[in-house]
PDB file of N, CA and C in Angstrom:
ATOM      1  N   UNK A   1     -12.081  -5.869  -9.827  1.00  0.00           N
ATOM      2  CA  UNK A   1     -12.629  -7.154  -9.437  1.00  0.00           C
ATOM      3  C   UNK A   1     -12.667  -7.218  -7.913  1.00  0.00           C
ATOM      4  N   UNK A   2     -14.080  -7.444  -7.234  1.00  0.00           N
ATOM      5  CA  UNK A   2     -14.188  -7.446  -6.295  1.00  0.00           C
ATOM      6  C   UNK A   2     -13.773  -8.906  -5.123  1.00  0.00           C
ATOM      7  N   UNK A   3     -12.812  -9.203  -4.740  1.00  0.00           N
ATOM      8  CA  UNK A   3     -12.136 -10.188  -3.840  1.00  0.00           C
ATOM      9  C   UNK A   3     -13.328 -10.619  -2.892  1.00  0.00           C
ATOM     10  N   UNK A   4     -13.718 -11.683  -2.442  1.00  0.00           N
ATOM     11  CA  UNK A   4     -14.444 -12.512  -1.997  1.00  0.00           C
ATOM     12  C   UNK A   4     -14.046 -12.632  -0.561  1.00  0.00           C
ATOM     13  N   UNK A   5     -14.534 -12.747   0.623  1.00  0.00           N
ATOM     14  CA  UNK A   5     -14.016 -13.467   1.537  1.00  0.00           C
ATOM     15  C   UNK A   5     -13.818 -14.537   1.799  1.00  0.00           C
ATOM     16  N   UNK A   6     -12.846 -14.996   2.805  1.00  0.00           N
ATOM     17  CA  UNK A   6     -12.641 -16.495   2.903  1.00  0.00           C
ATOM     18  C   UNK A   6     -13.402 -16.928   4.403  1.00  0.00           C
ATOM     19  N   UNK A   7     -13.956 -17.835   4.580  1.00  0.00           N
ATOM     20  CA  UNK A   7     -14.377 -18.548   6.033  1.00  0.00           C
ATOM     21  C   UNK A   7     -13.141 -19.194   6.572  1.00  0.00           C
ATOM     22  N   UNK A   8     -12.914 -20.066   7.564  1.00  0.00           N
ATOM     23  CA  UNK A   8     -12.623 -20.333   8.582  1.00  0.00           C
ATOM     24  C   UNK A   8     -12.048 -21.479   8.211  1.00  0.00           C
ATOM     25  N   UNK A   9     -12.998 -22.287   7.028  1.00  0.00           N
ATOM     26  CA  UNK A   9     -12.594 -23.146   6.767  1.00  0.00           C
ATOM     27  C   UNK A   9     -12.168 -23.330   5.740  1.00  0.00           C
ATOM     28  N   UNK A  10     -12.645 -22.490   4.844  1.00  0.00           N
ATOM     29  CA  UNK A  10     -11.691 -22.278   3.632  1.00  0.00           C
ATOM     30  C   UNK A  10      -9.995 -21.944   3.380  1.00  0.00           C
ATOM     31  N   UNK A  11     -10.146 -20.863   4.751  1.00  0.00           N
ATOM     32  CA  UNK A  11      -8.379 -21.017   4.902  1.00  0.00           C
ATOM     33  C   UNK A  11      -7.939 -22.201   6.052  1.00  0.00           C
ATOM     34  N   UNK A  12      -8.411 -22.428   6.557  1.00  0.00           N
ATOM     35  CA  UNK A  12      -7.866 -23.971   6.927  1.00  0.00           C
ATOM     36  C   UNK A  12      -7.407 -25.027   6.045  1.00  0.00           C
ATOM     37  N   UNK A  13      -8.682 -25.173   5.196  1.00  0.00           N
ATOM     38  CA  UNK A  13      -8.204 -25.808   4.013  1.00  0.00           C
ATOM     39  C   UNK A  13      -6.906 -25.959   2.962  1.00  0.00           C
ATOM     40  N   UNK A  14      -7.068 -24.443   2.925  1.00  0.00           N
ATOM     41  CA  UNK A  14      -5.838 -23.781   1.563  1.00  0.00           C
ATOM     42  C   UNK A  14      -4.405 -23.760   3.023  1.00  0.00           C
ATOM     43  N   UNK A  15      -4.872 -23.550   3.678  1.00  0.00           N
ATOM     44  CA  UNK A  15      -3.348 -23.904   5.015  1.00  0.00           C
ATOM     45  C   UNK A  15      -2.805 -25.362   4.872  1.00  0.00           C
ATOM     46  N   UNK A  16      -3.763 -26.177   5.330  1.00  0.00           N
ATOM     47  CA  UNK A  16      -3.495 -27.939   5.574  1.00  0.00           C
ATOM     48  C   UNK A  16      -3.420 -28.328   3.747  1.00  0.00           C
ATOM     49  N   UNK A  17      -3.531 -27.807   2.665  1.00  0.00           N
ATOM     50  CA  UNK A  17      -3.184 -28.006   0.776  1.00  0.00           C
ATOM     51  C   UNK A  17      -1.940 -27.844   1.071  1.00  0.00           C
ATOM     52  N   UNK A  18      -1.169 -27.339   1.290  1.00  0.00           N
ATOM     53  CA  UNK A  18       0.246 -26.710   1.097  1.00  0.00           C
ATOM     54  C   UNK A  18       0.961 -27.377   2.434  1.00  0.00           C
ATOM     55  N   UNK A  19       0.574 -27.523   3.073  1.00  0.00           N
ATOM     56  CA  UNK A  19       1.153 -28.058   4.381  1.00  0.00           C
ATOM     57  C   UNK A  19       1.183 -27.221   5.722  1.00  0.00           C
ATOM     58  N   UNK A  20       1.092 -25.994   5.447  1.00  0.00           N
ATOM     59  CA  UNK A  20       1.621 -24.673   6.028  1.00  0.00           C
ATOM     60  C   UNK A  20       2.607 -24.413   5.645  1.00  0.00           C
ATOM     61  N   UNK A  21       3.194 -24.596   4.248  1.00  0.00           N
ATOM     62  CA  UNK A  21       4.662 -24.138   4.057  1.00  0.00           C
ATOM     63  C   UNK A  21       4.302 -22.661   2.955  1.00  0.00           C
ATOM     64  N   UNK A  22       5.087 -21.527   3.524  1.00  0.00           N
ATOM     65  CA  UNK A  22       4.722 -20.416   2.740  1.00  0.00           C
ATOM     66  C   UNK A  22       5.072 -20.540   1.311  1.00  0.00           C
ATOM     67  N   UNK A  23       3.893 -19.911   0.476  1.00  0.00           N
ATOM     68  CA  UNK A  23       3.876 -20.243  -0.729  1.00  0.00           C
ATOM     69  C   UNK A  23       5.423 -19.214  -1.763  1.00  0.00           C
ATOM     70  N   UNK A  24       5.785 -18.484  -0.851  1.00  0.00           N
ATOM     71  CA  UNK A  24       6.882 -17.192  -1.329  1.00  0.00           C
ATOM     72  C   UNK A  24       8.709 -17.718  -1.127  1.00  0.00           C
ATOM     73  N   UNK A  25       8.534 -17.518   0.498  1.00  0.00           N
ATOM     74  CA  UNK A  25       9.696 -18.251   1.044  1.00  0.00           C
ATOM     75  C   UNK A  25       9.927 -19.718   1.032  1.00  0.00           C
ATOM     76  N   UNK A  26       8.978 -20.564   1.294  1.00  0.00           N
ATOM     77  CA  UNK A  26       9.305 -21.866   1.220  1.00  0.00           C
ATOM     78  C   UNK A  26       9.164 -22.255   2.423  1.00  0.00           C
ATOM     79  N   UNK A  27       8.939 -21.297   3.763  1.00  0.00           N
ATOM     80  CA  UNK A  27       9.583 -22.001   4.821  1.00  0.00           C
ATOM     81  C   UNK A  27       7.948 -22.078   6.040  1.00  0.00           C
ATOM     82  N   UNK A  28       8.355 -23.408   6.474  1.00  0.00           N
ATOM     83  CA  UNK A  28       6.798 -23.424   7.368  1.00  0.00           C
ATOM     84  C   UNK A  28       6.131 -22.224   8.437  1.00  0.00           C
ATOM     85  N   UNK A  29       4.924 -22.201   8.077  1.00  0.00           N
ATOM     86  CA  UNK A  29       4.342 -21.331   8.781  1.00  0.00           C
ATOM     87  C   UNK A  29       3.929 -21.612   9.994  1.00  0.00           C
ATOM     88  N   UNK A  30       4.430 -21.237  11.427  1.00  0.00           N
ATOM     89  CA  UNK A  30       3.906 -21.466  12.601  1.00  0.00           C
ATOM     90  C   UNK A  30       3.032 -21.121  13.065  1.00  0.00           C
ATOM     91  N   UNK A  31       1.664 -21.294  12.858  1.00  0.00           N
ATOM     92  CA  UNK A  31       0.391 -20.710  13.217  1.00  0.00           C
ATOM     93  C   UNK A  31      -0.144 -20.518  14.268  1.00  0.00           C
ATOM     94  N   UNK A  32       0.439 -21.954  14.854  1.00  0.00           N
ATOM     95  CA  UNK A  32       0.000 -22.529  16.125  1.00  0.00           C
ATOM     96  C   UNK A  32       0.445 -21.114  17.379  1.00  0.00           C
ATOM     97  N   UNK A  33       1.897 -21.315  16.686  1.00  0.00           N
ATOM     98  CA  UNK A  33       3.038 -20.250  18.002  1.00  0.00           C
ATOM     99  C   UNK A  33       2.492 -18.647  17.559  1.00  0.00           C
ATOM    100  N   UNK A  34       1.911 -18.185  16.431  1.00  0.00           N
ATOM    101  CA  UNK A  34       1.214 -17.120  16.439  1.00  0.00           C
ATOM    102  C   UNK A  34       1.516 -16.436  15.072  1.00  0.00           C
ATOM    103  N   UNK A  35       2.230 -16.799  14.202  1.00  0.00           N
ATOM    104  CA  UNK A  35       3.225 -16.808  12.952  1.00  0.00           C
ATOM    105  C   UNK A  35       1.945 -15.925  12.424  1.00  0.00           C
ATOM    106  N   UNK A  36       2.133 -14.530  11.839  1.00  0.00           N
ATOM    107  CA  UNK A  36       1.449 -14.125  11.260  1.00  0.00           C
ATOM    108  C   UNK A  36       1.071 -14.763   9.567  1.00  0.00           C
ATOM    109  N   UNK A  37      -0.347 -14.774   8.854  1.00  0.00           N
ATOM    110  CA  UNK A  37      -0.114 -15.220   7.551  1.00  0.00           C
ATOM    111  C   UNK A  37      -1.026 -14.737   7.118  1.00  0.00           C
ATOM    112  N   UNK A  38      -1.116 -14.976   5.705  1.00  0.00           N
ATOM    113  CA  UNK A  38      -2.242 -14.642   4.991  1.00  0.00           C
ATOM    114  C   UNK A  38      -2.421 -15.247   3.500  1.00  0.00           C
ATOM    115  N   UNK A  39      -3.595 -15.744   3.095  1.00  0.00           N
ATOM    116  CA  UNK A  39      -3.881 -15.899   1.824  1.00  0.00           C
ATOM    117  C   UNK A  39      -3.439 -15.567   0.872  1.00  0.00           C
ATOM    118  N   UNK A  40      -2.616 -15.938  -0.298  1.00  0.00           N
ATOM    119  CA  UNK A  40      -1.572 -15.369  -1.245  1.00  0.00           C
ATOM    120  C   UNK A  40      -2.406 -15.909  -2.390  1.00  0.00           C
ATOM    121  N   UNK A  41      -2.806 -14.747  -3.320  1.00  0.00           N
ATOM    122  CA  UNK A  41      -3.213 -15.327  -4.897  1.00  0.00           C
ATOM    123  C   UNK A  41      -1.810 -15.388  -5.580  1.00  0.00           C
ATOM    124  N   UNK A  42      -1.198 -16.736  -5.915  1.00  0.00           N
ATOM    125  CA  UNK A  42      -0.358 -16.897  -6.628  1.00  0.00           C
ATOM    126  C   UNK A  42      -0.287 -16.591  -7.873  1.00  0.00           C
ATOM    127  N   UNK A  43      -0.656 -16.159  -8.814  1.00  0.00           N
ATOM    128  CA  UNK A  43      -1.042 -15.154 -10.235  1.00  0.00           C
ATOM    129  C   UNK A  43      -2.335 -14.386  -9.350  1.00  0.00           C
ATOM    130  N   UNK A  44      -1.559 -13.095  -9.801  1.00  0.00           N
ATOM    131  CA  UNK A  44      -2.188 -11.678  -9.114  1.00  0.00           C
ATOM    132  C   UNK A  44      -3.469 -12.073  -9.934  1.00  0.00           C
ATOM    133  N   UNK A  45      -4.478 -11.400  -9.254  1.00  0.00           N
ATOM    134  CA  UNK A  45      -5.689 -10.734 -10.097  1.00  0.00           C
ATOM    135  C   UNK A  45      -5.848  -9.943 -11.298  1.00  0.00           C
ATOM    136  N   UNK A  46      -5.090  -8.857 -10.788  1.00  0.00           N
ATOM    137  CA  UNK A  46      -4.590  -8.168 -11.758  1.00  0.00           C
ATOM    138  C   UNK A  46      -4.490  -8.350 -13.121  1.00  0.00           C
ATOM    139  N   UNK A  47      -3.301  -9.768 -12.955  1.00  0.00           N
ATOM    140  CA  UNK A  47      -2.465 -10.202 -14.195  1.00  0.00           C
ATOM    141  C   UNK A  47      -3.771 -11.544 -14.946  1.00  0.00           C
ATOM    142  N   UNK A  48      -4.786 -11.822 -14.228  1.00  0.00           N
ATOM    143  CA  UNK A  48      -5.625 -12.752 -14.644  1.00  0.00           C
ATOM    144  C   UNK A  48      -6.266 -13.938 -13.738  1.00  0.00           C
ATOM    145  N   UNK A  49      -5.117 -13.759 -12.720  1.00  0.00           N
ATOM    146  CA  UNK A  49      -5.262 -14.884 -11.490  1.00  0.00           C
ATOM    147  C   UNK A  49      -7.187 -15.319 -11.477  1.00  0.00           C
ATOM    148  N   UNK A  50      -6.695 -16.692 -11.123  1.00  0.00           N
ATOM    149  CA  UNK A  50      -8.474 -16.964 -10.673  1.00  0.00           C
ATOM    150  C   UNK A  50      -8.950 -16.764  -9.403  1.00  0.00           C
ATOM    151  N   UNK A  51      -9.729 -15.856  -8.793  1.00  0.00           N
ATOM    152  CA  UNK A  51     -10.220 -15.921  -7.732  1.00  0.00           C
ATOM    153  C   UNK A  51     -10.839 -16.984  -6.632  1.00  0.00           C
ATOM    154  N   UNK A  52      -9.990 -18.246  -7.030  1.00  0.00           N
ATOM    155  CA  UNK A  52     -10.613 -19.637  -6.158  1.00  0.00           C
ATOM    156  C   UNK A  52      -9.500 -20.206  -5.294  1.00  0.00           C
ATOM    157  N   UNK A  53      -9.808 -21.189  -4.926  1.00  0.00           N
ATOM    158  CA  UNK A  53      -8.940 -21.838  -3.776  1.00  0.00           C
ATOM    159  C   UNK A  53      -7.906 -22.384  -4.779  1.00  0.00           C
ATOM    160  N   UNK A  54      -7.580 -22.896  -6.362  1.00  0.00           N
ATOM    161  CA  UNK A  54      -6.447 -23.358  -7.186  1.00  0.00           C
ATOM    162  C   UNK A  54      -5.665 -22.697  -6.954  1.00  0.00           C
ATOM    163  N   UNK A  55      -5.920 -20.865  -6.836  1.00  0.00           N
ATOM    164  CA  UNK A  55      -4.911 -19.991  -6.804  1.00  0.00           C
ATOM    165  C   UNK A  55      -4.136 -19.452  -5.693  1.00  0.00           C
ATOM    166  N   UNK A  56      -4.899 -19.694  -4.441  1.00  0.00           N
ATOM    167  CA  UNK A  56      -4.784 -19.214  -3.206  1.00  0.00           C
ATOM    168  C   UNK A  56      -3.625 -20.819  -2.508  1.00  0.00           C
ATOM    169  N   UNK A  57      -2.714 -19.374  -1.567  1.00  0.00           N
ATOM    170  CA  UNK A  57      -1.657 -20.394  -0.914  1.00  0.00           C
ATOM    171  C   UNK A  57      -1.361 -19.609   0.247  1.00  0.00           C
ATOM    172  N   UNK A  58      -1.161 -20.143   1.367  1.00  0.00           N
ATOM    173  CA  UNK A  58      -0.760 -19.519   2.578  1.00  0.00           C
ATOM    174  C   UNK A  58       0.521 -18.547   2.535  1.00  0.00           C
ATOM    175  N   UNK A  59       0.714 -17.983   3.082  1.00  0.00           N
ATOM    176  CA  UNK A  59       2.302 -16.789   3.090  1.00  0.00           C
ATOM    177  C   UNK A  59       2.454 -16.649   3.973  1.00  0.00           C
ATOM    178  N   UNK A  60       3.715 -16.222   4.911  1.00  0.00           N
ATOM    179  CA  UNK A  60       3.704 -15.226   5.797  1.00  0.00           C
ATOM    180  C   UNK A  60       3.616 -13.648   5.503  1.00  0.00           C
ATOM    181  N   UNK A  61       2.968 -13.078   6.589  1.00  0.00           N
ATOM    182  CA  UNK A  61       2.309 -11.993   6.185  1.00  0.00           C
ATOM    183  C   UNK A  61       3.952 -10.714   6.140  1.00  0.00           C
ATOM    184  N   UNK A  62       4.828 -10.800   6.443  1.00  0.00           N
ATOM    185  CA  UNK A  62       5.912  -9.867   5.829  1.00  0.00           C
ATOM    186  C   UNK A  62       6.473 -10.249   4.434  1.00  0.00           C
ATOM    187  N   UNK A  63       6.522 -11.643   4.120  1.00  0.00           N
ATOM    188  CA  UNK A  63       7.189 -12.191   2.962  1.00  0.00           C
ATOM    189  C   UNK A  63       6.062 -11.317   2.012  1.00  0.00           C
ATOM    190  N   UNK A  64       4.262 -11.259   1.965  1.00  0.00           N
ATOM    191  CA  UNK A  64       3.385 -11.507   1.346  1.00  0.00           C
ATOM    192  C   UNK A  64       3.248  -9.639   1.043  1.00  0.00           C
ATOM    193  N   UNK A  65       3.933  -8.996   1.644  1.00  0.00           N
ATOM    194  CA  UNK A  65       4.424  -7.475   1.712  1.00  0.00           C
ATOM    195  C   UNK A  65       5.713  -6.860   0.536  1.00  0.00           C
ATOM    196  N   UNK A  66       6.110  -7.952   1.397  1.00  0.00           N
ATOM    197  CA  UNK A  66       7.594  -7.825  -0.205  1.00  0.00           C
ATOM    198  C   UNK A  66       7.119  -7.809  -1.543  1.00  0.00           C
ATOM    199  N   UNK A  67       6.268  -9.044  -1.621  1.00  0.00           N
ATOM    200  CA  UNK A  67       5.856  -9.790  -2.362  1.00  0.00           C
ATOM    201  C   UNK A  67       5.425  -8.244  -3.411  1.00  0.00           C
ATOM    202  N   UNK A  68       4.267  -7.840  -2.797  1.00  0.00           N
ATOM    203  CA  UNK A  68       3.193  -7.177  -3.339  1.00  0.00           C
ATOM    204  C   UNK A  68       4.338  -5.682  -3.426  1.00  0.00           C
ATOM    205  N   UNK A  69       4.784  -5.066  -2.911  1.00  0.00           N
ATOM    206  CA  UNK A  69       5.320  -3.967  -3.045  1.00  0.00           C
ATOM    207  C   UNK A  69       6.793  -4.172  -3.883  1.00  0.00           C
ATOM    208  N   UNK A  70       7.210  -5.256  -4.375  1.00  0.00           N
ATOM    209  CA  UNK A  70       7.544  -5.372  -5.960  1.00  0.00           C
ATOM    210  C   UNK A  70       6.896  -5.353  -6.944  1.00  0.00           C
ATOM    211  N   UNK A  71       5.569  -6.053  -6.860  1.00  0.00           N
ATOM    212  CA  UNK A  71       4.542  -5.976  -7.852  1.00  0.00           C
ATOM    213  C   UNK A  71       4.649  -4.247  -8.114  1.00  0.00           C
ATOM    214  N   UNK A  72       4.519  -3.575  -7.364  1.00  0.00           N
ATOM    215  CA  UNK A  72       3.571  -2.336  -7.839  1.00  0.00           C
ATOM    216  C   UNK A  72       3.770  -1.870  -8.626  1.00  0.00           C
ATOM    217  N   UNK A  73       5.204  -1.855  -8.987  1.00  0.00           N
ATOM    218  CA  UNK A  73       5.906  -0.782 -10.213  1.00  0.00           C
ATOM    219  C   UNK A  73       5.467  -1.325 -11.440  1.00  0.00           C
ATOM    220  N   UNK A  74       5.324  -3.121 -11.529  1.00  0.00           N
ATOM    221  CA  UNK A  74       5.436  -3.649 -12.848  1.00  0.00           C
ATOM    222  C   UNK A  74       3.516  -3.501 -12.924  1.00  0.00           C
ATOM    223  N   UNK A  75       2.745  -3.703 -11.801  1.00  0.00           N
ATOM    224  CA  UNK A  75       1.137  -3.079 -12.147  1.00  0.00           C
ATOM    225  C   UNK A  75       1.188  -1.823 -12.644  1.00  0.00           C
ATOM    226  N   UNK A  76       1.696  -1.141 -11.655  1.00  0.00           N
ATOM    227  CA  UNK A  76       1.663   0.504 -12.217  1.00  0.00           C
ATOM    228  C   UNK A  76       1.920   0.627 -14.191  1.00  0.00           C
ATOM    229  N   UNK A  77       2.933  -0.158 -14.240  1.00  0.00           N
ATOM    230  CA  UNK A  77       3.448   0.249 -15.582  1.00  0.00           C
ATOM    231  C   UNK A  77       1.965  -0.581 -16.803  1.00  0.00           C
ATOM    232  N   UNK A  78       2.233  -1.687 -16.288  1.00  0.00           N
ATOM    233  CA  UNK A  78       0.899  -2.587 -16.880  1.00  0.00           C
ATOM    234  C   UNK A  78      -0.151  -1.579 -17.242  1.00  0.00           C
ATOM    235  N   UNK A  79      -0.655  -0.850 -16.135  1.00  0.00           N
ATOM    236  CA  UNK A  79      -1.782   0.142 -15.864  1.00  0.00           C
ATOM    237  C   UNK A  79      -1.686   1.186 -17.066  1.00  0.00           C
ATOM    238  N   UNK A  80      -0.241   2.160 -16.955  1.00  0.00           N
ATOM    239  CA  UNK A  80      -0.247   2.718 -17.702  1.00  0.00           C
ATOM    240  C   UNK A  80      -0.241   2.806 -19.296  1.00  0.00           C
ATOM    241  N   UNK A  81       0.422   1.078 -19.880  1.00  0.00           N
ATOM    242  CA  UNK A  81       0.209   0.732 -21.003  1.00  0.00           C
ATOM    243  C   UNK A  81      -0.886   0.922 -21.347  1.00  0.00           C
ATOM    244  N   UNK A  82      -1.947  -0.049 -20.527  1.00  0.00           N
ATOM    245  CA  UNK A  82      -2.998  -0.445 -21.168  1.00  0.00           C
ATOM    246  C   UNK A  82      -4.137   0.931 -21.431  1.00  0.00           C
ATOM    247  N   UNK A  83      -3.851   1.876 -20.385  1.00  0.00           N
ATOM    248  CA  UNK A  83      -4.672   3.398 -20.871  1.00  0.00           C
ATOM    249  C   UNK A  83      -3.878   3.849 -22.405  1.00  0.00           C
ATOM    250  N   UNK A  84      -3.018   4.275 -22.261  1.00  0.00           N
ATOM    251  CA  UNK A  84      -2.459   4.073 -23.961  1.00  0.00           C
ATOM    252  C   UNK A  84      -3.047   3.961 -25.085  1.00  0.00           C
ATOM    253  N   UNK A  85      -2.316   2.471 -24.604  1.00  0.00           N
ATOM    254  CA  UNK A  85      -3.570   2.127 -25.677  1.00  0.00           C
ATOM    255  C   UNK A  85      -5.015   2.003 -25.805  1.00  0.00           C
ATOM    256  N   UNK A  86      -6.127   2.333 -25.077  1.00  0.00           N
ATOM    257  CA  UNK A  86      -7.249   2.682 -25.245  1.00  0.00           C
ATOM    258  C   UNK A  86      -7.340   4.124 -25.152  1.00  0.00           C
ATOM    259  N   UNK A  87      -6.324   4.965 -25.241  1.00  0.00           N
ATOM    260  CA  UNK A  87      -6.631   6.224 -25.762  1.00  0.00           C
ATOM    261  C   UNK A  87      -7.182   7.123 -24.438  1.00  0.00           C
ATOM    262  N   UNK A  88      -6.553   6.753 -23.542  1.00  0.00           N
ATOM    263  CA  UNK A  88      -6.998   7.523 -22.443  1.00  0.00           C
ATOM    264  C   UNK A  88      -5.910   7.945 -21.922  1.00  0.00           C
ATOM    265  N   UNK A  89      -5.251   9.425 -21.731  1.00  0.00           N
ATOM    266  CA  UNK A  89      -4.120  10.406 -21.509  1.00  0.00           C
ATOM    267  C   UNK A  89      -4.587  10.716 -20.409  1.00  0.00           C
ATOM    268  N   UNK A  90      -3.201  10.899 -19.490  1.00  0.00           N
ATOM    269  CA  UNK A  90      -3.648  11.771 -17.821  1.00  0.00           C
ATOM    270  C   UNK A  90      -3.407  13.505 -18.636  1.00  0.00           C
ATOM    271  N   UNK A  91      -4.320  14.291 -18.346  1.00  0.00           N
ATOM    272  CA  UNK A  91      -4.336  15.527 -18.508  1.00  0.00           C
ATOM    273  C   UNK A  91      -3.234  16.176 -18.117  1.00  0.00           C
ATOM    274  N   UNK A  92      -2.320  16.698 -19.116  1.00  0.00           N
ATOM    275  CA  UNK A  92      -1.296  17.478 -18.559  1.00  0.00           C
ATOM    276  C   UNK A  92      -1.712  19.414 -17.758  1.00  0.00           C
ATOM    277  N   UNK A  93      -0.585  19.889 -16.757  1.00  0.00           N
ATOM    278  CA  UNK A  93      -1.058  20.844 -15.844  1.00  0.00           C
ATOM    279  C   UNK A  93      -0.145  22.082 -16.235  1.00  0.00           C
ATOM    280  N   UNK A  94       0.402  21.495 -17.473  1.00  0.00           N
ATOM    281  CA  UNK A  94       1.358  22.525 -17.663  1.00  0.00           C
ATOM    282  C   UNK A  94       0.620  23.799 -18.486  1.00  0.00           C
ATOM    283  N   UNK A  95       0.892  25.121 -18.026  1.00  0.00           N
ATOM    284  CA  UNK A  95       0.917  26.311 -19.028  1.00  0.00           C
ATOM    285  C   UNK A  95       1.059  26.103 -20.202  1.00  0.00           C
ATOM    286  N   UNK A  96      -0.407  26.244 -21.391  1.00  0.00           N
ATOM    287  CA  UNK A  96       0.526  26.335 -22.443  1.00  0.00           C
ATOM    288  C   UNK A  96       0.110  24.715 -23.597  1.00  0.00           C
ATOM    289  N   UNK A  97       0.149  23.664 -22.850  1.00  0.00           N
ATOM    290  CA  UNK A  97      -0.016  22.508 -23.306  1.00  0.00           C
ATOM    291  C   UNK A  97      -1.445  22.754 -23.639  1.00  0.00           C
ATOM    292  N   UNK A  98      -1.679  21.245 -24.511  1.00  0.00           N
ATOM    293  CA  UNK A  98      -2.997  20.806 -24.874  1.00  0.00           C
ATOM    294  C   UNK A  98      -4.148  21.523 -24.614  1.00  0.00           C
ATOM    295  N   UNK A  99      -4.499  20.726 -23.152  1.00  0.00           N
ATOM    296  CA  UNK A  99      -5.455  21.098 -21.887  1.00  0.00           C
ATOM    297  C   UNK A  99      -5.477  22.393 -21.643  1.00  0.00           C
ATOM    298  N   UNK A 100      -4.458  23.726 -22.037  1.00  0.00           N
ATOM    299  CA  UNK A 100      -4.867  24.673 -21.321  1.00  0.00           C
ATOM    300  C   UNK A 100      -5.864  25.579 -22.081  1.00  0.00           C
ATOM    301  N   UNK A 101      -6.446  25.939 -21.758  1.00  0.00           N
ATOM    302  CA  UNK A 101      -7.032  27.500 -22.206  1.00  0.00           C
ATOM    303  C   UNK A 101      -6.553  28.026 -23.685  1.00  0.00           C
ATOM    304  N   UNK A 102      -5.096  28.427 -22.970  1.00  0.00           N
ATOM    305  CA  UNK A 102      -4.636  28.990 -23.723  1.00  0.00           C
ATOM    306  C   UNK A 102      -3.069  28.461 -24.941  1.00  0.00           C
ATOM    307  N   UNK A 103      -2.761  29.473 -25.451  1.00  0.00           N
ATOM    308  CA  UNK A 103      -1.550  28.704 -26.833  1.00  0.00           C
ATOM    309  C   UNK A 103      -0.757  29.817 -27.099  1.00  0.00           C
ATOM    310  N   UNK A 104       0.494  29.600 -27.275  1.00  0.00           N
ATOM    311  CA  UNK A 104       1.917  30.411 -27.746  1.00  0.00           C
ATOM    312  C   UNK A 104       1.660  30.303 -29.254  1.00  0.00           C
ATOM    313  N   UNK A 105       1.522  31.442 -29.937  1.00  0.00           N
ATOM    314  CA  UNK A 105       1.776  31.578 -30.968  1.00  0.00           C
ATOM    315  C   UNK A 105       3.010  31.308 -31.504  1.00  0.00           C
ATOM    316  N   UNK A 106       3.655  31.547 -33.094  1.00  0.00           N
ATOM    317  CA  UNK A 106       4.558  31.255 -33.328  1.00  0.00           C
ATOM    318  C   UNK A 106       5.331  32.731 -33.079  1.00  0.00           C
ATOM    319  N   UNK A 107       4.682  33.796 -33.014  1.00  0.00           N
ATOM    320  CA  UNK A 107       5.218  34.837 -33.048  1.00  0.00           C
ATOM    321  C   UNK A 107       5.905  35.436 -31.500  1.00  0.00           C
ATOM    322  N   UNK A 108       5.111  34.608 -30.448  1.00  0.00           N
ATOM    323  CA  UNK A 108       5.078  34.533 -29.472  1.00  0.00           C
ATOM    324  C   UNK A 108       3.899  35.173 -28.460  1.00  0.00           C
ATOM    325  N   UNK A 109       3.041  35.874 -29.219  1.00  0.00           N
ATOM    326  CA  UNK A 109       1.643  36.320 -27.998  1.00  0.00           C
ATOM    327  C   UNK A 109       0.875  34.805 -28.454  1.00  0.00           C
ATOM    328  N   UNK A 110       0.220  35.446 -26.484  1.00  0.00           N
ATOM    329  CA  UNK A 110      -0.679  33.983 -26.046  1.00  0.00           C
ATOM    330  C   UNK A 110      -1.815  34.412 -26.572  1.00  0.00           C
ATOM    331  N   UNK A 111      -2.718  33.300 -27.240  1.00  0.00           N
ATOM    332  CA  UNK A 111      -3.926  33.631 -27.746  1.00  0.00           C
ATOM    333  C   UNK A 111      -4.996  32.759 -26.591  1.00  0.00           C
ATOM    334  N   UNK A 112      -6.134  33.339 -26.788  1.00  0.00           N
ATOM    335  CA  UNK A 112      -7.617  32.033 -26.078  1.00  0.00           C
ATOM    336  C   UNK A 112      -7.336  31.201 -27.557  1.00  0.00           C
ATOM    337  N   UNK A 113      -7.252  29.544 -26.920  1.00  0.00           N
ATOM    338  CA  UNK A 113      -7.824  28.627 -28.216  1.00  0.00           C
ATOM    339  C   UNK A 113      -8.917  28.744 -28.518  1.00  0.00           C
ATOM    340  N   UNK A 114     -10.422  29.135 -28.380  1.00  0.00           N
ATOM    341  CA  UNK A 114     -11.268  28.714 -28.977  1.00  0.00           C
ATOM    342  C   UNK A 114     -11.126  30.499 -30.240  1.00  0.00           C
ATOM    343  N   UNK A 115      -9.920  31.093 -29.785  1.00  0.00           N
ATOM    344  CA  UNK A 115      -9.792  32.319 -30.854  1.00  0.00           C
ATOM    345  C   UNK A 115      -9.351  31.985 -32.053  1.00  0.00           C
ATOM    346  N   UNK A 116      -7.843  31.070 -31.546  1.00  0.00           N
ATOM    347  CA  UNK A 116      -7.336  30.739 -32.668  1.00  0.00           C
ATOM    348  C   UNK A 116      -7.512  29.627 -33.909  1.00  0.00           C
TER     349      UNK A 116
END
């Protein structure tokens, strides 16, 4: 899903909704004094979030880092369920497996699969 940009005034807007108080930490964002921030989709995309201003909340931009680099493991895993179950396997590289060429007999010589 391709993320939209925001104007000037759109994050002004979603800034002065919330107050400037970060949507993560809780604690006000100083914009004025130079307080780094950024746009926070409060339900990821990912997970279903809506891509509009309901979802969007100001952050500071280290809190909004944390934030996302906890996410990754529980996307990552999400990710990998959902191939699973639609039947889509990462190709294994091992000798021997599935994917290769070739196959261990029971006797132990390697045969070509399309022999055996």
């Amino acid at each position: 899903m391709k993320r939209r940009s925001l104007s000037r005034v759109m994050r002004t807007r979603i800034y002065d909704s919330s107050n400037g108080e970060c949507c993560i930490c809780g604690l006000y964002i100083h914009a004025e004094r130079g307080d780094k921030w950024i746009v926070e989709h409060v339900k990821p995309l990912w997970l279903g979030g809506a891509d509009d201003e309901t979802n969007m909340r100001p952050a500071h931009q280290s809190c909004a880092v944390q934030k996302t680099s906890a996410e990754a493991p529980v996307k990552a895993k999400s990710d990998r369920v959902r191939a699973k179950h639609l039947g889509i396997r990462k190709p294994s590289r091992m000798p021997g497996s599935r994917d290769s060429k070739s196959k261990r007999t029971l006797d132990g010589r390697t045969v070509l699969r399309s022999e055996a």
